[in-house]
Protein backbone atom coordinates (compact mmCIF):
# COMPACT_ATOMS: atom_id res chain seq x y z
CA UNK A 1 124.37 -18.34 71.84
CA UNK A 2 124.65 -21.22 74.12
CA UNK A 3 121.24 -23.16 75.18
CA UNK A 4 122.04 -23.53 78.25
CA UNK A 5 122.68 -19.84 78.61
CA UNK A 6 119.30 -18.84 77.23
CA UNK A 7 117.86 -15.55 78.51
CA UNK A 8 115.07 -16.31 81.26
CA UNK A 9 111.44 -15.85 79.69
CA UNK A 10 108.30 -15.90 81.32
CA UNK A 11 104.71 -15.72 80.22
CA UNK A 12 101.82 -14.58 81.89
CA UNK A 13 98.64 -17.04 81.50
CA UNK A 14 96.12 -15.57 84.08
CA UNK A 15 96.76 -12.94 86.69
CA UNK A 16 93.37 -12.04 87.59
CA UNK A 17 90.18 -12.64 90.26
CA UNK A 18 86.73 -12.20 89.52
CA UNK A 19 84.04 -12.40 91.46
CA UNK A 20 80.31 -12.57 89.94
CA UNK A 21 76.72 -12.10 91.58
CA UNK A 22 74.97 -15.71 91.39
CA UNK A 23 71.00 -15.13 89.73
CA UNK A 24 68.97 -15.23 92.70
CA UNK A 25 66.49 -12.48 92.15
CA UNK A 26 64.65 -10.83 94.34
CA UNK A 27 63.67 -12.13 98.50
CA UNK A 28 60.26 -11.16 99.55
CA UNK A 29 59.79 -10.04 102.95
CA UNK A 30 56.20 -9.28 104.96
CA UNK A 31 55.88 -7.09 108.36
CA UNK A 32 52.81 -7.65 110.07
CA UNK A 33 50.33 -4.67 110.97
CA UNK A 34 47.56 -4.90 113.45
CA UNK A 35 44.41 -4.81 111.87
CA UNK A 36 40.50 -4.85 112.22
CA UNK A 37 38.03 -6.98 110.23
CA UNK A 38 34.49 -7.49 109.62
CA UNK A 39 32.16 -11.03 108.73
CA UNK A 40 29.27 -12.21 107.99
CA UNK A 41 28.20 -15.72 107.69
CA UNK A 42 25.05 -17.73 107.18
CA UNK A 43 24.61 -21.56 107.78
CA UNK A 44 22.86 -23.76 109.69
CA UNK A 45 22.60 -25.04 113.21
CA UNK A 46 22.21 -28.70 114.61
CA UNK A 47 20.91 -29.02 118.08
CA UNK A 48 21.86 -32.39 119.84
CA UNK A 49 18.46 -34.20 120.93
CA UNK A 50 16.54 -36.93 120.90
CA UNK A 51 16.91 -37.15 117.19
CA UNK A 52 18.79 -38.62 113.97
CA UNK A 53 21.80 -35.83 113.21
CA UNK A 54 19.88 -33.59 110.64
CA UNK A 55 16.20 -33.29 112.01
CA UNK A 56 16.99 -30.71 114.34
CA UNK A 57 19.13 -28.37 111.70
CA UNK A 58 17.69 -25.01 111.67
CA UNK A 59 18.96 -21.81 110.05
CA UNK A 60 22.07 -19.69 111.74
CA UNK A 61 23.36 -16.15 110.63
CA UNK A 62 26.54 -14.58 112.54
CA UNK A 63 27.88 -10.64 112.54
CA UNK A 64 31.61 -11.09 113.85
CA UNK A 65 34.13 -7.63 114.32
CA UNK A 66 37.42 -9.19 115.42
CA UNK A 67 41.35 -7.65 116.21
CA UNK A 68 44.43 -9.51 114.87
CA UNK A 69 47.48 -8.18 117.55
CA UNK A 70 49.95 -10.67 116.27
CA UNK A 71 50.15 -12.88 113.15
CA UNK A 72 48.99 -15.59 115.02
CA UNK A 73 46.27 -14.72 118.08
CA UNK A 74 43.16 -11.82 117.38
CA UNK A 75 40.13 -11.14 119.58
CA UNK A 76 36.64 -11.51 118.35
CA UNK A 77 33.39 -10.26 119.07
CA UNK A 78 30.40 -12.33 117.48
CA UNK A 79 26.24 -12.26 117.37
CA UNK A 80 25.12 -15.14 116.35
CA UNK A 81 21.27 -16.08 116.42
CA UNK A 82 18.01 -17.49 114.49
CA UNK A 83 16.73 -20.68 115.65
CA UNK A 84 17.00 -23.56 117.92
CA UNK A 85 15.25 -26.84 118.15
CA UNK A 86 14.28 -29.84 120.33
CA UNK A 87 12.77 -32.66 119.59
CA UNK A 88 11.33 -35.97 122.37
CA UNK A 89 9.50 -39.11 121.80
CA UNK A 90 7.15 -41.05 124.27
CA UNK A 91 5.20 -43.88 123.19
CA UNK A 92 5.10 -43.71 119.20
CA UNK A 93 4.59 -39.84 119.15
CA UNK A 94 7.22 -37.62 118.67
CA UNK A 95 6.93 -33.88 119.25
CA UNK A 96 9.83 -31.34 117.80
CA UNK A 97 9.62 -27.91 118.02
CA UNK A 98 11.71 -24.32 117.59
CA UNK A 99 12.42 -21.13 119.51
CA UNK A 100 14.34 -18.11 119.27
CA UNK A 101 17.69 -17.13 120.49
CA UNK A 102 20.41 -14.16 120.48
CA UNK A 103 23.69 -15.09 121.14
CA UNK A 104 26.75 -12.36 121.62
CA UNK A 105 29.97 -14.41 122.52
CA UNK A 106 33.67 -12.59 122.98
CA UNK A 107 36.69 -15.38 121.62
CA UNK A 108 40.32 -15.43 120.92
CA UNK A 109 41.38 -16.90 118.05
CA UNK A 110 44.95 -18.66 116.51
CA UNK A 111 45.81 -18.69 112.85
CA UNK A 112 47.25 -22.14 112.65
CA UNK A 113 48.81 -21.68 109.60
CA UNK A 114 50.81 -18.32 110.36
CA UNK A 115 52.01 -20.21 113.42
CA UNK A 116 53.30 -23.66 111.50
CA UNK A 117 54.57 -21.93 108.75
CA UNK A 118 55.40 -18.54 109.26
CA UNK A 119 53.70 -15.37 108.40
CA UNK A 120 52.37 -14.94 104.50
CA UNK A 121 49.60 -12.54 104.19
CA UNK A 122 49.92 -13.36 100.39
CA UNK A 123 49.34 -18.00 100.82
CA UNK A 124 45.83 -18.53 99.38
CA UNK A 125 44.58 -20.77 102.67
CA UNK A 126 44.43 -20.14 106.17
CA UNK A 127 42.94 -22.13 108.75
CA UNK A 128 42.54 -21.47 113.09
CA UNK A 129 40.92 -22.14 116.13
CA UNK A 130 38.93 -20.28 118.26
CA UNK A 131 37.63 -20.37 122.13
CA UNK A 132 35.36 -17.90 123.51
CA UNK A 133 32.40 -17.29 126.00
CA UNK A 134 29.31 -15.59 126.14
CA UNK A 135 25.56 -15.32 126.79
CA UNK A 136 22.62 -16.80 125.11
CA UNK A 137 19.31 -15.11 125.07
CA UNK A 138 16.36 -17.52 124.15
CA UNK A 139 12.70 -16.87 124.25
CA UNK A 140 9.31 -17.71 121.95
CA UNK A 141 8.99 -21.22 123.60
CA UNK A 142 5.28 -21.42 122.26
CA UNK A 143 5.94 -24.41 120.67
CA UNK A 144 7.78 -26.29 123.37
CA UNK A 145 4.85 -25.59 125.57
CA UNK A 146 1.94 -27.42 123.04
CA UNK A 147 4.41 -30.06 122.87
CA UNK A 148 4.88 -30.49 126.36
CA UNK A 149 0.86 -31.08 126.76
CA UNK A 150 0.71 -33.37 124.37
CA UNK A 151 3.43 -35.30 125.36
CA UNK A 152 2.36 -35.29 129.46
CA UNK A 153 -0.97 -36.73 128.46
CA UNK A 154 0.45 -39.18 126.98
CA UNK A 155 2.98 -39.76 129.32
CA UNK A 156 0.40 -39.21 132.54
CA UNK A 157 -2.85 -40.15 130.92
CA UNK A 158 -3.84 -42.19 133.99
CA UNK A 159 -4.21 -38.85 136.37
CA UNK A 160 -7.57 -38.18 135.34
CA UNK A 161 -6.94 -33.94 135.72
CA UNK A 162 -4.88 -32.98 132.82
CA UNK A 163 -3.33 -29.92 135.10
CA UNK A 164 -2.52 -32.06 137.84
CA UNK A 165 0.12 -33.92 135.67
CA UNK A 166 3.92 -33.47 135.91
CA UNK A 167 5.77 -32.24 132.80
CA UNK A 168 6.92 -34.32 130.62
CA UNK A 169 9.88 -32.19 129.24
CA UNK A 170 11.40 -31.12 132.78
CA UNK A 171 12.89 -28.33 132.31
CA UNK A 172 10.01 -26.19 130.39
CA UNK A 173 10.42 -22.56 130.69
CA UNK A 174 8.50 -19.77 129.16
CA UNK A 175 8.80 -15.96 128.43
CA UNK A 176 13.23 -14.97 128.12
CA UNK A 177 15.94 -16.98 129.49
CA UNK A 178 19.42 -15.97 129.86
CA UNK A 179 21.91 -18.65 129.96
CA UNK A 180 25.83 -18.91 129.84
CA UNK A 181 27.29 -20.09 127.07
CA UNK A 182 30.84 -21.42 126.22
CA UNK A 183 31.83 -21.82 122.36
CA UNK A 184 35.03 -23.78 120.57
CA UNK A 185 35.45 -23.83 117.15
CA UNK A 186 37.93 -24.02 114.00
CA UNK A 187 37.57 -21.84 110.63
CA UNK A 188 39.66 -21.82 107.29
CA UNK A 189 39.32 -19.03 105.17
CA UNK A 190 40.25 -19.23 100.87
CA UNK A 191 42.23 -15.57 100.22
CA UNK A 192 40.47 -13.51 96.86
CA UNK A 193 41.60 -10.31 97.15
CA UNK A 194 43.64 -8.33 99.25
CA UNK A 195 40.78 -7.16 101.50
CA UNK A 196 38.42 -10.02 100.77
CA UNK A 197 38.78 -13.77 102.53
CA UNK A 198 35.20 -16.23 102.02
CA UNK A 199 35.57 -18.99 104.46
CA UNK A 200 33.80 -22.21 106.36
CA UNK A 201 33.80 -21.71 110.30
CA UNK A 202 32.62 -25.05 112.63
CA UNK A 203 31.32 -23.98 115.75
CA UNK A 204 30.34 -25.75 119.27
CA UNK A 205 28.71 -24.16 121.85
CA UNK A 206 28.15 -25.91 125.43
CA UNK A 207 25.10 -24.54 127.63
CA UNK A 208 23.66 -25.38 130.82
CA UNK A 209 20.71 -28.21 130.68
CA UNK A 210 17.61 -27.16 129.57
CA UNK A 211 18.12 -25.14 126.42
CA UNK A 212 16.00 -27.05 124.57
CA UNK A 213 13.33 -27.38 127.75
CA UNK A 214 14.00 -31.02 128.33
CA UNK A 215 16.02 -32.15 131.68
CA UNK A 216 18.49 -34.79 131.14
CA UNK A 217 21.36 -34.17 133.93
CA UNK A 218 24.05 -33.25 130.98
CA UNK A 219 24.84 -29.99 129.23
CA UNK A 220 23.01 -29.16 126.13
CA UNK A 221 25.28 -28.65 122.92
CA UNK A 222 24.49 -26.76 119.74
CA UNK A 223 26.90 -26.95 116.18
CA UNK A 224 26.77 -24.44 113.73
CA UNK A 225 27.77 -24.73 110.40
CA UNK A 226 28.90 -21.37 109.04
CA UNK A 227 30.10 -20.41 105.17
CA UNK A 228 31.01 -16.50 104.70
CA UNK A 229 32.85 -13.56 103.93
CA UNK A 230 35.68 -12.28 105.74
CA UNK A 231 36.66 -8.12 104.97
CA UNK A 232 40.48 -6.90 105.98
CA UNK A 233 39.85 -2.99 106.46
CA UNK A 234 42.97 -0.86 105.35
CA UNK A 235 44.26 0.35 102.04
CA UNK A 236 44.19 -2.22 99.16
CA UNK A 237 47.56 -0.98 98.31
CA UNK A 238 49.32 2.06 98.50
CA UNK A 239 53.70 1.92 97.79
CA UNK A 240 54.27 -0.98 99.45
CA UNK A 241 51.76 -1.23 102.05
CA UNK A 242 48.60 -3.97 102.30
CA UNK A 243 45.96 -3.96 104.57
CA UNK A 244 47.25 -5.70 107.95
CA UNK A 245 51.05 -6.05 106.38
CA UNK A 246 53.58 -4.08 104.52
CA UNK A 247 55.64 -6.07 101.49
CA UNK A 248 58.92 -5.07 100.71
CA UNK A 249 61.59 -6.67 98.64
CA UNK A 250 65.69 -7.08 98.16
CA UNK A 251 67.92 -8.27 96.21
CA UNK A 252 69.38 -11.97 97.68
CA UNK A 253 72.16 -11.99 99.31
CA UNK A 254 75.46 -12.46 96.26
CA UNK A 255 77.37 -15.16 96.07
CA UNK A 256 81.56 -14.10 96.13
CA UNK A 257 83.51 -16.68 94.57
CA UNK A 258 87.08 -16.49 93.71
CA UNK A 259 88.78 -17.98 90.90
CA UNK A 260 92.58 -19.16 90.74
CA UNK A 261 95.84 -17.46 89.30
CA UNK A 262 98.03 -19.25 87.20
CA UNK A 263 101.43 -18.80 86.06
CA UNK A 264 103.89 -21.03 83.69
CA UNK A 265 107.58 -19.85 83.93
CA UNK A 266 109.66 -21.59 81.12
CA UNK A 267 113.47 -22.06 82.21
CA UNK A 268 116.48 -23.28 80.21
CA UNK A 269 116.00 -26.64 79.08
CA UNK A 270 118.28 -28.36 81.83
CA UNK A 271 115.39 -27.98 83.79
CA UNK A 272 111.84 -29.10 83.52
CA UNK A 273 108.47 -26.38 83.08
CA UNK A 274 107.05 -25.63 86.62
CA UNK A 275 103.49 -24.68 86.75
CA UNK A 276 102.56 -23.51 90.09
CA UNK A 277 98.60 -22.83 90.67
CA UNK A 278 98.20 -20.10 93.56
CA UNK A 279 94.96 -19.90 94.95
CA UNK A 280 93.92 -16.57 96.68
CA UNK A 281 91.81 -16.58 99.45
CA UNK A 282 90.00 -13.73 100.67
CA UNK A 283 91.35 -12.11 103.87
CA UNK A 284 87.39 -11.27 105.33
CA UNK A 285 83.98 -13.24 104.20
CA UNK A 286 81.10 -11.51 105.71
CA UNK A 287 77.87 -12.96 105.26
CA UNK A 288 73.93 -12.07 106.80
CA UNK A 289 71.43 -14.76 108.31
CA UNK A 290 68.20 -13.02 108.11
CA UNK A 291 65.07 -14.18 110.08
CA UNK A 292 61.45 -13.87 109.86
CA UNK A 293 59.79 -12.20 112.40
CA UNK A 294 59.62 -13.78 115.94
CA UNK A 295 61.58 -16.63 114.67
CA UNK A 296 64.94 -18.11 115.14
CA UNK A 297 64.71 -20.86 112.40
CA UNK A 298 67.15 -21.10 109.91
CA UNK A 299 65.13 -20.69 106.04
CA UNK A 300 66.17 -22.83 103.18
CA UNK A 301 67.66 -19.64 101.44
CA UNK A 302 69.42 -18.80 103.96
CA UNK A 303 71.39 -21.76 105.17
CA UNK A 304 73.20 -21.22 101.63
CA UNK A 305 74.97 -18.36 103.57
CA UNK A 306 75.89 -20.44 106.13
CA UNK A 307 77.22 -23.10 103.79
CA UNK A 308 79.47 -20.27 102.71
CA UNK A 309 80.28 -19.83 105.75
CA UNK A 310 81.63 -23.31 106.34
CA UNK A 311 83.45 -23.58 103.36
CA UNK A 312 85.51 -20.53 104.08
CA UNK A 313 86.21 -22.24 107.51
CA UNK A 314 87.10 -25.73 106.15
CA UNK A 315 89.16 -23.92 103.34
CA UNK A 316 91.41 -21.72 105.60
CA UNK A 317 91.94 -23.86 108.73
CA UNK A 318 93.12 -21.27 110.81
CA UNK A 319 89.95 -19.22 110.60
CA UNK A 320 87.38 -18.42 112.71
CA UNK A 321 83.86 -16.81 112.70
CA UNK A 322 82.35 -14.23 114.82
CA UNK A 323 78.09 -14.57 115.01
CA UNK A 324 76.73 -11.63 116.41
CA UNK A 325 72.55 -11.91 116.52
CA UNK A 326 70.44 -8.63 116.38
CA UNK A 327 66.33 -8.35 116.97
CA UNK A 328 64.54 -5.68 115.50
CA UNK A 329 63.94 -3.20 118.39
CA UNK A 330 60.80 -1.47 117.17
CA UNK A 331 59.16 -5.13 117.80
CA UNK A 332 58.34 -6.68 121.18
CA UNK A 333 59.71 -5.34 124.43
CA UNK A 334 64.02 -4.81 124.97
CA UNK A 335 63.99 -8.22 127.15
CA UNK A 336 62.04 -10.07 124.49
CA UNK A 337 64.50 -8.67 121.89
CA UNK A 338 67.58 -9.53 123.63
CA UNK A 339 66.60 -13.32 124.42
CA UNK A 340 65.55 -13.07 121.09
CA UNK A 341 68.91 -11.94 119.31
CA UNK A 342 71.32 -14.54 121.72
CA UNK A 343 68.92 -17.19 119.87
CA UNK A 344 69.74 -16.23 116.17
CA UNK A 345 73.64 -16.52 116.84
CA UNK A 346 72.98 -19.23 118.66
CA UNK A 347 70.76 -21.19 115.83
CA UNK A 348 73.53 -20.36 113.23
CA UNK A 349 76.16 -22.05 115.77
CA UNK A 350 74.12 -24.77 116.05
CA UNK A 351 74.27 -25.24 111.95
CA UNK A 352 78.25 -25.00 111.45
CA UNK A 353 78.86 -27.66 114.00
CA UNK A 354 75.91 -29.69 113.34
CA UNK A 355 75.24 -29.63 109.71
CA UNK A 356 78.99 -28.66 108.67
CA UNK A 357 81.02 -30.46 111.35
CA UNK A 358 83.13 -27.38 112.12
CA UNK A 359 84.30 -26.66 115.63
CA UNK A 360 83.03 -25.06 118.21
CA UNK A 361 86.34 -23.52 119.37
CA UNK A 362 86.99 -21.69 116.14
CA UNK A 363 83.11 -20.21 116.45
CA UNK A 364 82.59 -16.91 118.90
CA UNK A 365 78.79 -16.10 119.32
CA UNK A 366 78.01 -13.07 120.58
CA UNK A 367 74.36 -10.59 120.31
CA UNK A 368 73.03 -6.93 120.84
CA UNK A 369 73.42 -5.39 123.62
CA UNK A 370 70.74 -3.32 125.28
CA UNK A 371 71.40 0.33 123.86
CA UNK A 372 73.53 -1.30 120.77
CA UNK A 373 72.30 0.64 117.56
CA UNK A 374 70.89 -1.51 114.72
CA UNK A 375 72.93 -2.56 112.02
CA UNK A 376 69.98 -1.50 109.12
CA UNK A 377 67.71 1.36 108.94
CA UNK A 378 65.24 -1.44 107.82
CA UNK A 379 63.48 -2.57 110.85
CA UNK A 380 63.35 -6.01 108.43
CA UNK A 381 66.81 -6.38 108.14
CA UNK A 382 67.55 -6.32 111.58
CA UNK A 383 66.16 -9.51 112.08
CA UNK A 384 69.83 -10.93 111.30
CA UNK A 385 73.28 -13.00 112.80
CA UNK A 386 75.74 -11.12 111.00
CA UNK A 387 78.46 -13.88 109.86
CA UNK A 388 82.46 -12.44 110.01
CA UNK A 389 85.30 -15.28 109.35
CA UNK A 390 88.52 -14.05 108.89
């Protein structure tokens, strides 16, 4: 047989696509539950006088109940109380003394952390702000009264009639006194166990002059120094909920990657091998962009599906995307929610042109609508842009 009229053979080398799952484990997600607490702290409180910081500390105790609505802002009622003290000098004699006081104040507080970096029941610190108001109840002035005496006769020791001089003090007052009372303060709490937080709290509290019996034409101030323990009430743990959060976990999203075909055809030896390398592209990528809660920030783990995204684009010029953005409706009121969803497409816009380069014409953003059903039956995973290119 003739070469050149050798019979046309062909031979397979790969005809076949894989795709494989890329090790990513597991993605832990938290949904935060309204919750009560209880504390109880002990320190010490430094009233600002007419002395060197430290020689007017006396000893502080608080009971606190407080409400967390949100991950970030609570409500707390507090009853702190113990002692106060004052202190004056005239001449070279120096009287200090101490009285009693009762102080209930209602504050809101804001957990810092939780708004910075997103909610983690689970991070070991926390730390927040507080700013409340209140009353302050203080009585057994004994001691401010001996001082004033001795103090006025030395003071007024030229009037010859000891109860014909002025006070020295000022502002002296004796029996109960009810004053307002307005209180700022920051806290950071070390987690231990699930219901269990100890914890530092810095406290000041701003009250009308003459607290400490002495007039001087400025607010008085007290600072308490707090250390305590902090109790979450709810079930330790019970499936997969915690008290003041339920965890729940699924698998990361899977990589899709497609491999190439190849085929060598071997012809009659007039003309040369051919090896033609077909690569086959996927008709749809789909991929999710989930959220945290209240949040329209892009994660670190997530922007890989949006890199995905962009390399489909870049590798099949005439495709586009569709971004549709969803809120979870069983959180926040239907406006909230809406505003809310238009964001997340929006934010995952923002990252194809901006971080990818691709254009904005071949991008359509879109959200829920009003009575749109949710895509999940997880109220977690409807925190999402679902991500179509085609």
């Amino acid at each position: 047989m003739k070469f050149n009229k050798l019979f046309l053979s062909a031979t397979l080398a790969l005809a076949s696509t894989c795709a494989f799952a890329q090790a990513a484990g597991e993605v832990v997600e938290y949904q935060f539950q309204p919750h009560w607490y209880g504390q109880a702290q002990v320190g010490l409180q430094e009233t600002l006088g007419e002395a060197s910081f430290g020689k007017l500390a006396s000893f502080n105790a608080q009971l606190a109940g407080g409400y967390n609505f949100t991950p970030v802002f609570g409500a707390r009622l507090a009853l702190n109380g113990w002692t106060s003290k004052g202190s004056m000098q005239v001449w070279n004699t120096r009287c200090t003394w101490k009285f009693n006081y009762f102080q209930p104040t209602v504050a809101i507080t804001a957990d810092l952390v939780n708004l910075l970096g997103g909610f983690n029941p689970e991070r070991k610190f926390s730390a927040g702000v507080l700013a409340g108001i209140g009353f302050n109840v203080a009585w057994n002035n004994d001691e401010a009264q001996d001082a004033n005496r001795t103090l006025s006769n030395l003071a007024y020791e030229a009037i010859e009639q000891a109860d014909k001089r002025p006070d020295a003090l000022g502002n002296l007052w004796d029996g109960s006194k009810v004053r307002f009372v307005g209180q700022f303060g920051i806290y950071g709490d070390y987690r231990v166990s699930n219901n269990v937080k100890v914890g530092i709290e810095l406290q000041a509290n701003v009250l009308p002059d003459g607290y400490n019996s002495k007039k001087a034409e400025n607010a008085d101030w007290t600072f308490n120094f707090l250390a305590g323990v902090k109790y979450t009430f709810g079930k330790s743990s019970s499936s997969n909920v915690y008290p003041g959060y339920t965890k729940t976990t699924r698998p990361a999203a899977v990589e899709a990657k497609t491999e190439y075909v190849e085929k060598i055809v071997e012809v009659p030896v007039e003309k040369i091998v051919e090896k033609i390398v077909y690569k086959e592209a996927p008709a749809v990528l789909k991929r999710n962009v989930f959220f945290k809660i209240s949040t329209t920030r892009i994660t670190q783990d997530q922007m890989y599906n949006v890199a995905e995204i962009a390399t489909f684009l870049k590798d099949n010029p005439k495709a586009t995307v569709t971004i549709t953005g969803y809120a979870d409706k069983g959180t926040g009121s239907m406006a909230l929610n809406l505003r809310l969803a238009a964001k997340r497409a929006q934010a995952v816009v923002d990252a194809l042109t901006g971080k990818f380069g691709i254009a904005a014409d071949r991008i359509v953003a879109k959200s829920m609508g009003e009575e749109e059903a949710q895509p999940f039956d997880s109220p977690i995973l409807n925190r999402v842009s679902i991500c179509v290119a085609e």
